[in-house]
N, C-alpha and C. Protein backbone atom coordinates (compact mmCIF):
# COMPACT_ATOMS: atom_id res chain seq x y z
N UNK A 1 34.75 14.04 -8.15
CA UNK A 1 33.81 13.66 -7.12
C UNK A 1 33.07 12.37 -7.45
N UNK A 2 32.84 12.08 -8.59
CA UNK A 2 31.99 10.82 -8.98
C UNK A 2 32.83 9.33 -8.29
N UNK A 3 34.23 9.77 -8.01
CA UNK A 3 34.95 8.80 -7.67
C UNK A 3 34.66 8.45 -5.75
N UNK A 4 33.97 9.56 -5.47
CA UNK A 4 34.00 9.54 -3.98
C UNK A 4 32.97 8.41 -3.21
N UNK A 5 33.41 7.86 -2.39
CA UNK A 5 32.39 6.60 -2.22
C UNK A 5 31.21 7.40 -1.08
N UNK A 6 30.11 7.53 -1.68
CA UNK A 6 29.07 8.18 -1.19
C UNK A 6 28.11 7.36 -1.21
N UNK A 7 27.58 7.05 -0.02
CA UNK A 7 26.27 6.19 -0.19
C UNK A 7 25.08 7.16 -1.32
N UNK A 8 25.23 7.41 -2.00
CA UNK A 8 23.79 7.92 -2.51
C UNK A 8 23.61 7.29 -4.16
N UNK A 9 21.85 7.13 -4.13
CA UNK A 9 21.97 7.15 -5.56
C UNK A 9 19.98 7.26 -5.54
N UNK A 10 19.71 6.92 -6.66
CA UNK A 10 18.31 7.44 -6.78
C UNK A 10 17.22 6.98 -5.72
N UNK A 11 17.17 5.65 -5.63
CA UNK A 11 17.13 4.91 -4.68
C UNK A 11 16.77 5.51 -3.05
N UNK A 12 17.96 5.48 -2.75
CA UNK A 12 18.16 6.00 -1.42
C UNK A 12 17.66 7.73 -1.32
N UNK A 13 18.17 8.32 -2.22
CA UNK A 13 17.24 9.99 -2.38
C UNK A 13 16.12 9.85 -1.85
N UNK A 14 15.26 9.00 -2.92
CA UNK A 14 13.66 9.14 -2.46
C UNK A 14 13.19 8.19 -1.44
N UNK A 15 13.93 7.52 -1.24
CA UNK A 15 13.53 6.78 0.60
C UNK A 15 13.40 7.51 1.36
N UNK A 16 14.78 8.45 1.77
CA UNK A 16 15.01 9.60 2.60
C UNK A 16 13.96 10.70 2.25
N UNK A 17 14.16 11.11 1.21
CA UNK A 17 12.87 12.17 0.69
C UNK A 17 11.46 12.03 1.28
N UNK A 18 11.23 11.12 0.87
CA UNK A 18 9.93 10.25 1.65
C UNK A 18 9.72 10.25 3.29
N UNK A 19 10.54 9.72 3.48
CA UNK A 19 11.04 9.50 5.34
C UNK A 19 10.78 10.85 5.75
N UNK A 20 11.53 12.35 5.37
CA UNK A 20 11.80 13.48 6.03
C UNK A 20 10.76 13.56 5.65
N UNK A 21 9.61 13.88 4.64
CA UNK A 21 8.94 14.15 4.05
C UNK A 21 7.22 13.82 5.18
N UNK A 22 7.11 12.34 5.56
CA UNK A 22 6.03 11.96 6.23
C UNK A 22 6.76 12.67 7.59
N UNK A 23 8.04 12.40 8.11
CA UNK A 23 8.60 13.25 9.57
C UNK A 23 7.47 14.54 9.61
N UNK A 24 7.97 15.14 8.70
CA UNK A 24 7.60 16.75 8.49
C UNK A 24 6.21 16.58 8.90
N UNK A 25 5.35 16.09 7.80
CA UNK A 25 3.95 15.97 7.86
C UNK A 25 3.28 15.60 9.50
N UNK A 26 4.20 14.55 9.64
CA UNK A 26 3.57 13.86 11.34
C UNK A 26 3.63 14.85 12.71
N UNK A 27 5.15 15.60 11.91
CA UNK A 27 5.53 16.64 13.29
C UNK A 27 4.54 17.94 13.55
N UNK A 28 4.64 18.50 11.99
CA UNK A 28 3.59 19.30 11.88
C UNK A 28 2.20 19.49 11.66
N UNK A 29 2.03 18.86 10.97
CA UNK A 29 0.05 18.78 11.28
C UNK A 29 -0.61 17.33 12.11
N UNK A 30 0.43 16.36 12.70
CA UNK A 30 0.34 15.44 13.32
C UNK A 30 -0.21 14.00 12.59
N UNK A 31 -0.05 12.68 13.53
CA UNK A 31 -0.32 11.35 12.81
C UNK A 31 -1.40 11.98 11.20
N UNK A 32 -2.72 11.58 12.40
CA UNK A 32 -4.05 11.21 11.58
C UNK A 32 -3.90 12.27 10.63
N UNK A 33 -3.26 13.29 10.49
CA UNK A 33 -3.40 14.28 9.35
C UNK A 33 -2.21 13.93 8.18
N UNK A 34 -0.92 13.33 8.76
CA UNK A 34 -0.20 13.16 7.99
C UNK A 34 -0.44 11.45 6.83
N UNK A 35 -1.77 10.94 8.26
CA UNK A 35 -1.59 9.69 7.32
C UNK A 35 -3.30 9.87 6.36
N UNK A 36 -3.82 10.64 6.49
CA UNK A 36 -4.87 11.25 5.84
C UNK A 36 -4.01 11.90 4.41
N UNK A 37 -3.44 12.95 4.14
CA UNK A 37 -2.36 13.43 3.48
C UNK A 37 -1.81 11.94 2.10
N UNK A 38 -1.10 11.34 3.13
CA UNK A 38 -0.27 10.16 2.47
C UNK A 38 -1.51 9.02 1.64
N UNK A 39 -2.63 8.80 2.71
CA UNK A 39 -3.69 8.11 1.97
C UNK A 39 -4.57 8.85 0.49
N UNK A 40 -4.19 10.05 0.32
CA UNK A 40 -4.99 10.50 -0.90
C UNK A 40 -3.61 10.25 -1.84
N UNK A 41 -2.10 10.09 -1.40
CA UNK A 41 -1.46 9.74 -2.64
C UNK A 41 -1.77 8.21 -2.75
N UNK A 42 -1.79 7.78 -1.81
CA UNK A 42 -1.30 6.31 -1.93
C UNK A 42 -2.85 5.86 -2.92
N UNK A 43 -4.04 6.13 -2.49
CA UNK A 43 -5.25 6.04 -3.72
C UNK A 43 -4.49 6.53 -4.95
N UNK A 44 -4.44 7.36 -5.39
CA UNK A 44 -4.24 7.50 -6.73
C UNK A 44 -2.60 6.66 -6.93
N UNK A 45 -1.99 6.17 -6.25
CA UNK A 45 -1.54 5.18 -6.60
C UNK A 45 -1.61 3.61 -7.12
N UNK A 46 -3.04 3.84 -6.38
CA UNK A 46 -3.52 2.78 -6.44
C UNK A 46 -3.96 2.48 -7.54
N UNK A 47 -4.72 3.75 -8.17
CA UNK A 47 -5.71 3.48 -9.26
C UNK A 47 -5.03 3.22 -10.32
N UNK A 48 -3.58 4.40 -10.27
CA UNK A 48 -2.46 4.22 -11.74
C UNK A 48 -2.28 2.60 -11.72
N UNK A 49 -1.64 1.94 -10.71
CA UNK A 49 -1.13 0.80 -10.83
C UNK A 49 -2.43 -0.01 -11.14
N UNK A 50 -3.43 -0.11 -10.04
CA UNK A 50 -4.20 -1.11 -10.85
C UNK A 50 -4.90 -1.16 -12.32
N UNK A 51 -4.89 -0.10 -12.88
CA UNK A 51 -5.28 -0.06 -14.46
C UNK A 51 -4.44 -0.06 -14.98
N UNK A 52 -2.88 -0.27 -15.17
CA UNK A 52 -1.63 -0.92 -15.61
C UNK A 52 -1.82 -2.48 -15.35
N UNK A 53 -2.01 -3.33 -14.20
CA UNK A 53 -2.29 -4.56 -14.41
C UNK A 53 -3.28 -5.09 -15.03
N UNK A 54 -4.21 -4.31 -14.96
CA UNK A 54 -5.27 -4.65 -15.95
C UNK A 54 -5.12 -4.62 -17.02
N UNK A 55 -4.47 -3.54 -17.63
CA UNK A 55 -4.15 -3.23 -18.88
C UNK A 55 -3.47 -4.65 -19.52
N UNK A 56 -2.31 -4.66 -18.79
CA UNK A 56 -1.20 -5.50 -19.32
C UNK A 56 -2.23 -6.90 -19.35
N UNK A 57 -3.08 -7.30 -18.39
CA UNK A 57 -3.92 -8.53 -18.18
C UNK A 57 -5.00 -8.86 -19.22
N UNK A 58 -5.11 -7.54 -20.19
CA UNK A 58 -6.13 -7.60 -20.67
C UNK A 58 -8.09 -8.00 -20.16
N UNK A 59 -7.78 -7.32 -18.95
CA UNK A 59 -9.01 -7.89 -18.27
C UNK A 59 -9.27 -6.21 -17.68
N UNK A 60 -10.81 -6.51 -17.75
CA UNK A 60 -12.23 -4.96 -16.73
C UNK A 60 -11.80 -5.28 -15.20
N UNK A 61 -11.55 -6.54 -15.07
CA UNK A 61 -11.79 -6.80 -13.74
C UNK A 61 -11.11 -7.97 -12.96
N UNK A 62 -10.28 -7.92 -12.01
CA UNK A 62 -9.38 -9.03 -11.33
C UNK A 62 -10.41 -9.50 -10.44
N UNK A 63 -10.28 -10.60 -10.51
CA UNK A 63 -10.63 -11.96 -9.57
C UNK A 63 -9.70 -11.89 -8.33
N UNK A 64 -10.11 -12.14 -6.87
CA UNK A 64 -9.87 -12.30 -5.86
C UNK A 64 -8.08 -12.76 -5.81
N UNK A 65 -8.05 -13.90 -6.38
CA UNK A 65 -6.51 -14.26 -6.62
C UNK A 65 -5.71 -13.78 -7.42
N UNK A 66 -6.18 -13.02 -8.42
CA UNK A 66 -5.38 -12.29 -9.14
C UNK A 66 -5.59 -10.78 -8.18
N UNK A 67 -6.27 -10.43 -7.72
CA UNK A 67 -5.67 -9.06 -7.21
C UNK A 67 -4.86 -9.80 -5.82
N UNK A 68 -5.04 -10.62 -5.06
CA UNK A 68 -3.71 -10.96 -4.13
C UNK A 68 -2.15 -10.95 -5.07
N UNK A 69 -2.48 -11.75 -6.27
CA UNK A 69 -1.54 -11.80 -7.36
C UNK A 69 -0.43 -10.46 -7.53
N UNK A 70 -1.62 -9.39 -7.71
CA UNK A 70 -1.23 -8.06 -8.12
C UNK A 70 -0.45 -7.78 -7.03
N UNK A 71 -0.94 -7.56 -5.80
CA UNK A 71 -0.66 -7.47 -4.48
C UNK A 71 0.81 -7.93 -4.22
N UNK A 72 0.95 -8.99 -4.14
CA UNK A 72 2.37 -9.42 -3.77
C UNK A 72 3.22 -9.06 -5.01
N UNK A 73 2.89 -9.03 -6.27
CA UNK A 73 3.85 -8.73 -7.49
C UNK A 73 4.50 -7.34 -7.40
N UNK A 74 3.18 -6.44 -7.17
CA UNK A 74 4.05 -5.09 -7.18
C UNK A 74 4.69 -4.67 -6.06
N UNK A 75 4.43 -5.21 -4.85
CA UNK A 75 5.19 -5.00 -3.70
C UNK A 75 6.51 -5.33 -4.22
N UNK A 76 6.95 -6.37 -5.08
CA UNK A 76 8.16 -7.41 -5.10
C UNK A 76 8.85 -6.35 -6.11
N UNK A 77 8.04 -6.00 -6.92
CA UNK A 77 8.74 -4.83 -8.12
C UNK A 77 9.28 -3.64 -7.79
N UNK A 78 8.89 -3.18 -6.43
CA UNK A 78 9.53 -2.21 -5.48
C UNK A 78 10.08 -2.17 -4.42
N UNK A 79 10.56 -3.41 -4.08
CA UNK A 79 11.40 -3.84 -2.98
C UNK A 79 11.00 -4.46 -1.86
N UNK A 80 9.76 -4.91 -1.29
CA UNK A 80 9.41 -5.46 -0.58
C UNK A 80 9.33 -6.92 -0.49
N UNK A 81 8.78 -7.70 0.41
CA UNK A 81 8.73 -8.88 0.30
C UNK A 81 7.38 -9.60 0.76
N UNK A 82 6.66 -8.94 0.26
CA UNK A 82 5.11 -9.49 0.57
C UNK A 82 5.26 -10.84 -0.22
N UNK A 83 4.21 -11.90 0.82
CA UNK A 83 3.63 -12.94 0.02
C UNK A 83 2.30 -13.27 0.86
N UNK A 84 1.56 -13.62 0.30
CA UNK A 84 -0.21 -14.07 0.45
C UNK A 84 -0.05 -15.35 1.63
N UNK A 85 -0.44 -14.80 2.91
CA UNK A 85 -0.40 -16.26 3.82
C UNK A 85 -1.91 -16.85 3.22
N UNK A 86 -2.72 -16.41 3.58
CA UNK A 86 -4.45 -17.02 3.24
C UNK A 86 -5.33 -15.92 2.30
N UNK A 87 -6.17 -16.71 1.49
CA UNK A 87 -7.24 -15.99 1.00
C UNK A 87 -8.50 -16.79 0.78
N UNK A 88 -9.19 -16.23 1.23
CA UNK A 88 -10.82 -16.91 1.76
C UNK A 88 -12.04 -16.43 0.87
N UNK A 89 -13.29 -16.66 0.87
CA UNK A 89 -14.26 -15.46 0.20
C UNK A 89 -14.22 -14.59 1.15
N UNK A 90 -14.12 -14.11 2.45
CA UNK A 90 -14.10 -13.20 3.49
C UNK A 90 -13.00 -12.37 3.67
N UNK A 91 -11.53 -13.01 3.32
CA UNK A 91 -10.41 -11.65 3.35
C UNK A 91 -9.32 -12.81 2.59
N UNK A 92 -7.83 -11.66 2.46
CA UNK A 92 -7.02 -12.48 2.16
C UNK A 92 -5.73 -11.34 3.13
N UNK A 93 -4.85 -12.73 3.28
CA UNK A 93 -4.11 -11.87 4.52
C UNK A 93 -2.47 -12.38 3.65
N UNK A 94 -1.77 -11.35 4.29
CA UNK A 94 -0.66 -10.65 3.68
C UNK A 94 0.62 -10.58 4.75
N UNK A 95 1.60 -11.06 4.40
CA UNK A 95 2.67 -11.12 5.30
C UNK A 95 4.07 -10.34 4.35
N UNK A 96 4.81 -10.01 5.16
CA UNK A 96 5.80 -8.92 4.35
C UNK A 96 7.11 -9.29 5.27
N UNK A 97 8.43 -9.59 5.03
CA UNK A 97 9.54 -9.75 5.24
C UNK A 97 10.02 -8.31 5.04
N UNK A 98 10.40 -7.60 4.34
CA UNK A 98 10.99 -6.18 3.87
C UNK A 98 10.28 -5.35 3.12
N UNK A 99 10.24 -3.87 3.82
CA UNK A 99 9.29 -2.85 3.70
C UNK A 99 10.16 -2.24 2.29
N UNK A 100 9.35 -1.61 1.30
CA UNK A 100 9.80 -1.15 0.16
C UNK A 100 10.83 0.35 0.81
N UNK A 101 9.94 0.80 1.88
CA UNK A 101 11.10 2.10 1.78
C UNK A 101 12.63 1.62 2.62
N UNK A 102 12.38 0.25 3.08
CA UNK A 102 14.15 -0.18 3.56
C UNK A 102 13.67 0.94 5.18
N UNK A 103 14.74 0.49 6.01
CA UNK A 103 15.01 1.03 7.41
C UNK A 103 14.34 2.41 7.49
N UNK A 104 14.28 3.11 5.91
CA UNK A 104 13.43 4.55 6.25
C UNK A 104 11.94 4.50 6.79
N UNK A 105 11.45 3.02 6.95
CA UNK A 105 10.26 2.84 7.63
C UNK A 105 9.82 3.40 8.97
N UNK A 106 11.05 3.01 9.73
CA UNK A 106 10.90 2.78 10.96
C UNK A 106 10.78 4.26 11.92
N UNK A 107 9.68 3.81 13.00
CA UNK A 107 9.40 5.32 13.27
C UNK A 107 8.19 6.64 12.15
N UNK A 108 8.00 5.67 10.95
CA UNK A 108 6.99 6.50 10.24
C UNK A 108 5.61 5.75 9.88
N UNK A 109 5.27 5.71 10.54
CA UNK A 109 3.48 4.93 10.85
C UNK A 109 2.85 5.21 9.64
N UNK A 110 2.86 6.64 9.14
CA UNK A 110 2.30 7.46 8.24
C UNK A 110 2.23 6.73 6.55
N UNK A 111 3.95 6.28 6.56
CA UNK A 111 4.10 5.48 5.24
C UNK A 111 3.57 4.41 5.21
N UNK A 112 2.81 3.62 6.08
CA UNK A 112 2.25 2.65 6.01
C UNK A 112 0.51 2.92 5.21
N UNK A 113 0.40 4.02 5.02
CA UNK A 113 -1.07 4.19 4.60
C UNK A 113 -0.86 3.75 2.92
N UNK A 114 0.34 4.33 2.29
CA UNK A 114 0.38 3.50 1.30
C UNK A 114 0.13 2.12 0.71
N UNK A 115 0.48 1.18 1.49
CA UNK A 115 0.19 0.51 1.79
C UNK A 115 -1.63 0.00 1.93
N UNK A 116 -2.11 0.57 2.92
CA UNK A 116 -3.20 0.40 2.89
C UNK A 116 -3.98 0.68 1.90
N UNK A 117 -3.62 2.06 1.40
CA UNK A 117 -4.75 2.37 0.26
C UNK A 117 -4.59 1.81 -1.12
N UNK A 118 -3.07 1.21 -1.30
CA UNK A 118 -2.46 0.47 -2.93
C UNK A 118 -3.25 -0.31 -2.74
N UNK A 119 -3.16 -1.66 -1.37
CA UNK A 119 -3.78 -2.39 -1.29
C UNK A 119 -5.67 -2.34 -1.18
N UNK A 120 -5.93 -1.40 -0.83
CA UNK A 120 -7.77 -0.81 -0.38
C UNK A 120 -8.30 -0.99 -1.76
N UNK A 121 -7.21 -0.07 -2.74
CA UNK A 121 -8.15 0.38 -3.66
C UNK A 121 -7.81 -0.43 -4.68
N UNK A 122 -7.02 -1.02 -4.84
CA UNK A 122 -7.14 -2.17 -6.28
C UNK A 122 -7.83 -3.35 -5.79
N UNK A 123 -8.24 -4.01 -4.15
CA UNK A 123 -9.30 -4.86 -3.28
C UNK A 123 -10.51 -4.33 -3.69
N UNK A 124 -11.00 -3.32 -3.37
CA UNK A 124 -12.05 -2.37 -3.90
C UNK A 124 -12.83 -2.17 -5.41
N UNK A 125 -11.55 -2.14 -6.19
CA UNK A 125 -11.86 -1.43 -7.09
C UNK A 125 -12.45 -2.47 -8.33
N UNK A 126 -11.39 -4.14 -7.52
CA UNK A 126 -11.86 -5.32 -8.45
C UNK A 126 -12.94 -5.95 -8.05
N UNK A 127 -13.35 -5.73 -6.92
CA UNK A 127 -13.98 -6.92 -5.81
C UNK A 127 -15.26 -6.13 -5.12
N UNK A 128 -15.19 -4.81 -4.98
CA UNK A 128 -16.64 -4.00 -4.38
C UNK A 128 -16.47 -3.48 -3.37
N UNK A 129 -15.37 -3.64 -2.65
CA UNK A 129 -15.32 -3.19 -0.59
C UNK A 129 -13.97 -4.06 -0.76
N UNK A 130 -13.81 -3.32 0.27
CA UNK A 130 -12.07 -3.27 1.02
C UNK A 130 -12.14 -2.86 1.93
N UNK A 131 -11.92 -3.18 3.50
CA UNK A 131 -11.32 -3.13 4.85
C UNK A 131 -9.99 -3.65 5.38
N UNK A 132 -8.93 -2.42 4.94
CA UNK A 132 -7.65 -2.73 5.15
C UNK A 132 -7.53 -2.49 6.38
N UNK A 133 -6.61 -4.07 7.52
CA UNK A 133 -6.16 -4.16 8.78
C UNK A 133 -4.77 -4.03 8.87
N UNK A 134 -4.10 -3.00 9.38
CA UNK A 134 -2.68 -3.28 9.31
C UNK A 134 -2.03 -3.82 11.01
N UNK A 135 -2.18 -5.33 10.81
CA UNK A 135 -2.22 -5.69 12.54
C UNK A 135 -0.86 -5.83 12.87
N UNK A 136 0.38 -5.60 12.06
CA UNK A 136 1.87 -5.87 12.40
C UNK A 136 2.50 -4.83 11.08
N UNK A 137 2.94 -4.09 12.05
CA UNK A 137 4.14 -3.13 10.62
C UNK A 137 5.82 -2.82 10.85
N UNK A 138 6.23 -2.90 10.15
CA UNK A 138 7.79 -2.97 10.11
C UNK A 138 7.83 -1.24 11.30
N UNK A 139 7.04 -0.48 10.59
CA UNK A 139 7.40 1.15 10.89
C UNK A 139 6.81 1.11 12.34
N UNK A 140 6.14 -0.07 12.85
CA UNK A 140 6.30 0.21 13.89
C UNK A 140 6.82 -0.67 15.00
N UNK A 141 8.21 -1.21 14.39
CA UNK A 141 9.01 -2.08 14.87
C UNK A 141 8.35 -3.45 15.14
N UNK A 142 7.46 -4.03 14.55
CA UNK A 142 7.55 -5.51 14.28
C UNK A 142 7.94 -5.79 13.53
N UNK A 143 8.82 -7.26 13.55
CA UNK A 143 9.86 -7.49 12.96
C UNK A 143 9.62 -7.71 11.52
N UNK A 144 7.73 -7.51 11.24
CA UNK A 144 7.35 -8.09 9.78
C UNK A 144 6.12 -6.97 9.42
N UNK A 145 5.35 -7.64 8.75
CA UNK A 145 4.07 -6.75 8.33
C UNK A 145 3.05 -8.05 8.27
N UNK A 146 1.92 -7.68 8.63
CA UNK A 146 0.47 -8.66 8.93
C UNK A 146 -0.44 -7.76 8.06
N UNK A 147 -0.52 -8.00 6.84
CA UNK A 147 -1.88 -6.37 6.49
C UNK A 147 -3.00 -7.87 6.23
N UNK A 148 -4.94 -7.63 6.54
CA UNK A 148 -5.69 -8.38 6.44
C UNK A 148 -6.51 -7.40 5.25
N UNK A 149 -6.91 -7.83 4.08
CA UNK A 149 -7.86 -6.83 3.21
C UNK A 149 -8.93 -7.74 3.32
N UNK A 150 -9.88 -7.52 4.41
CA UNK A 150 -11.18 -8.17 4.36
C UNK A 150 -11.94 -7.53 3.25
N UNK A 151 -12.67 -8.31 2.78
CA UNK A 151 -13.55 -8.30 1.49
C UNK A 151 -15.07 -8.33 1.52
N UNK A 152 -15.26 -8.24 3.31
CA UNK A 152 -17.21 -8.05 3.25
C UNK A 152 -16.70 -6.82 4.27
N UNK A 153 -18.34 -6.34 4.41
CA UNK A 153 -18.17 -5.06 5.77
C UNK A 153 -18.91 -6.53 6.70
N UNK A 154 -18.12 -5.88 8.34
CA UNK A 154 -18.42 -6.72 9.17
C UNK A 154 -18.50 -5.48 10.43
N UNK A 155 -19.23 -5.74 11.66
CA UNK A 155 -20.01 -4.90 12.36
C UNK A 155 -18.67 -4.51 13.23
N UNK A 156 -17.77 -6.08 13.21
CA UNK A 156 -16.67 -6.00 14.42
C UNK A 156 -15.42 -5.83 13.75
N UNK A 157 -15.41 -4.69 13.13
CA UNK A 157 -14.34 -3.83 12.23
C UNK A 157 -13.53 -3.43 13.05
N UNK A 158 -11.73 -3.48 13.52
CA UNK A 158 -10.84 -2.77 14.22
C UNK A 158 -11.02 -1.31 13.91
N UNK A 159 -10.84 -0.78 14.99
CA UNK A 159 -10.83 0.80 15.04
C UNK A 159 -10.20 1.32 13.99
N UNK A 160 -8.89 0.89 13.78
CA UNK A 160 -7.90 1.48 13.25
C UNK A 160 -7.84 1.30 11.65
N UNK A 161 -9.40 -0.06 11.09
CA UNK A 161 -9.11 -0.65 9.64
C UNK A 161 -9.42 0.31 8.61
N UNK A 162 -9.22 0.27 7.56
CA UNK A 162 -9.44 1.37 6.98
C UNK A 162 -10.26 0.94 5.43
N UNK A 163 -11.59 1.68 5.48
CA UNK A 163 -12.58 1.19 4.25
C UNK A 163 -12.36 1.46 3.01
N UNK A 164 -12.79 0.47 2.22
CA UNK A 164 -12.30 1.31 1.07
C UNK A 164 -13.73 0.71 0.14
N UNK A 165 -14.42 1.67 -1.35
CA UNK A 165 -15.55 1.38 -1.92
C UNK A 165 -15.16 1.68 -3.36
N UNK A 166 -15.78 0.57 -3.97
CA UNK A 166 -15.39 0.57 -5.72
C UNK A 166 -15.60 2.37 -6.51
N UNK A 167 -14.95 2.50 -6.98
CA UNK A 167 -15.25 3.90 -7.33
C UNK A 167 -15.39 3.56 -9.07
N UNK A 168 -16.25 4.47 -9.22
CA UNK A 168 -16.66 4.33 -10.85
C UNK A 168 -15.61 4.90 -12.19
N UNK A 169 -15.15 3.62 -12.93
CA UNK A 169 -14.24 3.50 -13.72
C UNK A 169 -14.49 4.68 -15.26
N UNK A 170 -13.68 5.62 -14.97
CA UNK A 170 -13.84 6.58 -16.22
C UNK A 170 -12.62 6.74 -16.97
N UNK A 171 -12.81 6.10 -18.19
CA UNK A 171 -11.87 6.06 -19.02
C UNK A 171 -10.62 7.17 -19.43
N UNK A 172 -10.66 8.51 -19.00
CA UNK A 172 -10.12 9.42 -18.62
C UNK A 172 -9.07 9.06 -17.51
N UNK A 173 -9.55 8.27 -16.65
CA UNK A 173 -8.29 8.27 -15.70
C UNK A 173 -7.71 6.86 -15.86
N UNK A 174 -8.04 6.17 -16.63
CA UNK A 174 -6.98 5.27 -17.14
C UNK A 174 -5.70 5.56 -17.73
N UNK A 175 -5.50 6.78 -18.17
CA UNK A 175 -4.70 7.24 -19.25
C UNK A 175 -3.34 7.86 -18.22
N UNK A 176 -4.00 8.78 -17.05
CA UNK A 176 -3.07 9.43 -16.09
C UNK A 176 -2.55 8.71 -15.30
């Protein structure tokens, strides 16, 4: 059987895994619950990865361009194609050619919270506040991704942006 030409390999498992996985969640307890759900992994995703760049950086704390830095690097280390259109003292905005989960995007709104919160909480976590905008997403058939991580609170916040607040660094969860 190893000889049989089968699309599969680790890769593609956990795309699909993922994909059926947010399906399930969206069908059954619906959107806002499934992307509520997906946003408490995608934080503690956040936090692992950003205290790995730090680590490796030897730095407490990223600077504005180094967390865009972070931003587009680890997208690129997992298959996507983010790169930094602008970054201002007020936000820095984010454009994406190819979504890390590949075509298993499409149709799952839900996987996009990852997204938001990788990006929320390492914005957040270096910088004080994070208001992630996701104004163009692959998953929901635009042909790209637009994410905006504004960096002040502002009164005329999109409905849909999603906040994010520095949370206090305990050396305990650097380790996990």
């Amino acid at each position: 059987m190893s000889d049989a030409d089968v699309a599969l390999d680790r890769d593609l498992f956990f795309r699909r895994l993922l994909r059926d996985l947010s399906g399930t969640l969206e069908g059954v307890v619906g959107l806002e619950a499934a992307e509520g759900y997906i946003s408490t992994v995608g934080g503690q995703v956040g936090l692992w990865i950003d205290a790995s760049y730090r680590e490796v950086l030897g730095k407490t704390q990223l600077r504005p361009e180094e967390v865009a830095s972070v931003c587009v690097d680890l997208k690129k280390r997992i298959g996507g194609d983010f790169y930094l259109i602008s970054i201002d003292e007020d936000k820095m905005v984010f454009g994406n050619r190819r979504c890390p989960f590949g075509e298993m995007v499409v149709g799952r709104t839900s996987l996009c919270m990852m997204t938001s919160n990788v990006f929320g909480r390492i914005s957040a976590d270096n910088l004080g506040y994070a208001r992630v905008q996701l104004d163009e997403t692959i998953a929901r058939g635009d042909p790209g991704c637009r994410v905006v991580v504004h960096l002040k609170p502002h009164d005329d916040a999109a409905p849909d942006a999603r906040e994010y607040y520095r949370l206090p660094r305990h050396p305990a969860d650097e380790t996990s």
